[in-house]
Protein backbone atom coordinates (compact mmCIF):
# COMPACT_ATOMS: atom_id res chain seq x y z
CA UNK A 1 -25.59 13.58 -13.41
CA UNK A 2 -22.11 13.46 -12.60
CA UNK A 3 -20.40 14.43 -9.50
CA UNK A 4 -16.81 14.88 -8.87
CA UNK A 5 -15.21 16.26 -5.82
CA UNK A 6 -11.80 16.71 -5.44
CA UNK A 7 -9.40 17.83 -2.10
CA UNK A 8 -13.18 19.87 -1.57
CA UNK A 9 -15.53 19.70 0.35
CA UNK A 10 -19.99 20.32 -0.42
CA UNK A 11 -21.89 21.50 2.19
CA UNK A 12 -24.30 18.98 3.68
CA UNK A 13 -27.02 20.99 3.02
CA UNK A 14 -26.98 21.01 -0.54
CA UNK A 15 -26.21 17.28 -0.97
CA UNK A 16 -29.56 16.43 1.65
CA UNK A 17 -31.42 18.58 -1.22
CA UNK A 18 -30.21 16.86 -3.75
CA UNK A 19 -30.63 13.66 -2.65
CA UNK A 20 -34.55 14.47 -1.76
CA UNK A 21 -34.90 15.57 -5.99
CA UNK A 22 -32.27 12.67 -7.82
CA UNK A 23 -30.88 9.37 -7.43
CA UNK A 24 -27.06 9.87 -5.78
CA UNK A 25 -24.29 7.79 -6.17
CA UNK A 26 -20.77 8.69 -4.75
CA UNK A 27 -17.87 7.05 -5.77
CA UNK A 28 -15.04 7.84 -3.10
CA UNK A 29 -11.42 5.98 -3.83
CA UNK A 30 -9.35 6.11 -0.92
CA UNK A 31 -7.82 4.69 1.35
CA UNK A 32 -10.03 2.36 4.34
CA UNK A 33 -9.45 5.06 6.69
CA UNK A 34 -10.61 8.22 4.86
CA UNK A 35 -13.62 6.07 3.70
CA UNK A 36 -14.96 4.88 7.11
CA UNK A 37 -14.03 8.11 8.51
CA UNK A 38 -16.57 9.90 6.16
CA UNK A 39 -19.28 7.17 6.32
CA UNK A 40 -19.12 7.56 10.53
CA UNK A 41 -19.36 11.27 9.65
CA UNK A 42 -22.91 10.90 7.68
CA UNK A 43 -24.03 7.82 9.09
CA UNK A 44 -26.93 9.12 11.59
CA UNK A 45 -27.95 11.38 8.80
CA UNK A 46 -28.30 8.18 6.28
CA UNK A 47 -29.94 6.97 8.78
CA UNK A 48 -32.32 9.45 9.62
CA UNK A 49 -33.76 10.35 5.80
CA UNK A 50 -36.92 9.14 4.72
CA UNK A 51 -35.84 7.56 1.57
CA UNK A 52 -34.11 4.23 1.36
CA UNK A 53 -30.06 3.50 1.00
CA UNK A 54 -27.50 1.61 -0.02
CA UNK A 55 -23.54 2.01 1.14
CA UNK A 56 -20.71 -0.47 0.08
CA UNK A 57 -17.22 -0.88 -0.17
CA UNK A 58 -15.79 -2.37 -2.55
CA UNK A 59 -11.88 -3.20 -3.29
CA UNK A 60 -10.57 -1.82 -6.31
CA UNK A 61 -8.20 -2.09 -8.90
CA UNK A 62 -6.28 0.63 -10.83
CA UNK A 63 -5.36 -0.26 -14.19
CA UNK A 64 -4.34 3.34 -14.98
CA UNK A 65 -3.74 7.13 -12.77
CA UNK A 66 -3.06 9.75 -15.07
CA UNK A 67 -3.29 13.33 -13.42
CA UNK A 68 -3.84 16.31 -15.88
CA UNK A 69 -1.87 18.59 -16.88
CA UNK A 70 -2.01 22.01 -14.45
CA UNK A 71 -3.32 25.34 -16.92
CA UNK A 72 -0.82 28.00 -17.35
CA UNK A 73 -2.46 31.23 -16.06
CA UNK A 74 -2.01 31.78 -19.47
CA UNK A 75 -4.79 29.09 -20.61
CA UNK A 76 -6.76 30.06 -17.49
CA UNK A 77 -7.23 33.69 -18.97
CA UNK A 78 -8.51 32.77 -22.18
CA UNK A 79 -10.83 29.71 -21.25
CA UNK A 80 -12.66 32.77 -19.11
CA UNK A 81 -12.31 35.40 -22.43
CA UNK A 82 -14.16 32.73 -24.31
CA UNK A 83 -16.54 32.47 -22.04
């Protein structure tokens, strides 16, 4: 199971129920800030679940960024008329 999130947010509610089903792993890349800002956010509930954890950060390195291309609303309508 992948998971991506993107300038979104999930509710905590339905990541604590899938974290009591599946294994979770989130990737976040960002900068330290964002990253310890979130973990301080979640911490006492890490702390707090029943089930063991693991949290790291790690440096990274890019070796390539290549944003999509936006959909016309053009494409938009007919990816939902195929559908």
């Amino acid at each position: 199971m992948v998971l991506a999130l993107s300038n979104s947010a999930i509710s905590f509610v339905k990541f604590r129920e899938l974290t009591e089903k599946l294994p979770v792993m989130i990737d976040i890349i960002d900068n330290n800030e964002v990253i310890n800002e979130f973990y301080n956010l979640i911490e006492a509930d890490l702390l707090g679940m029943p089930k063991g954890c693991l949290v790291i950060v790690d440096p990274i390195t890019i070796k390539l960024y290549k944003p999509g291309k936006p959909e016309s609303s053009s494409q938009k309508k007919n990816s939902k008329a195929k559908h």
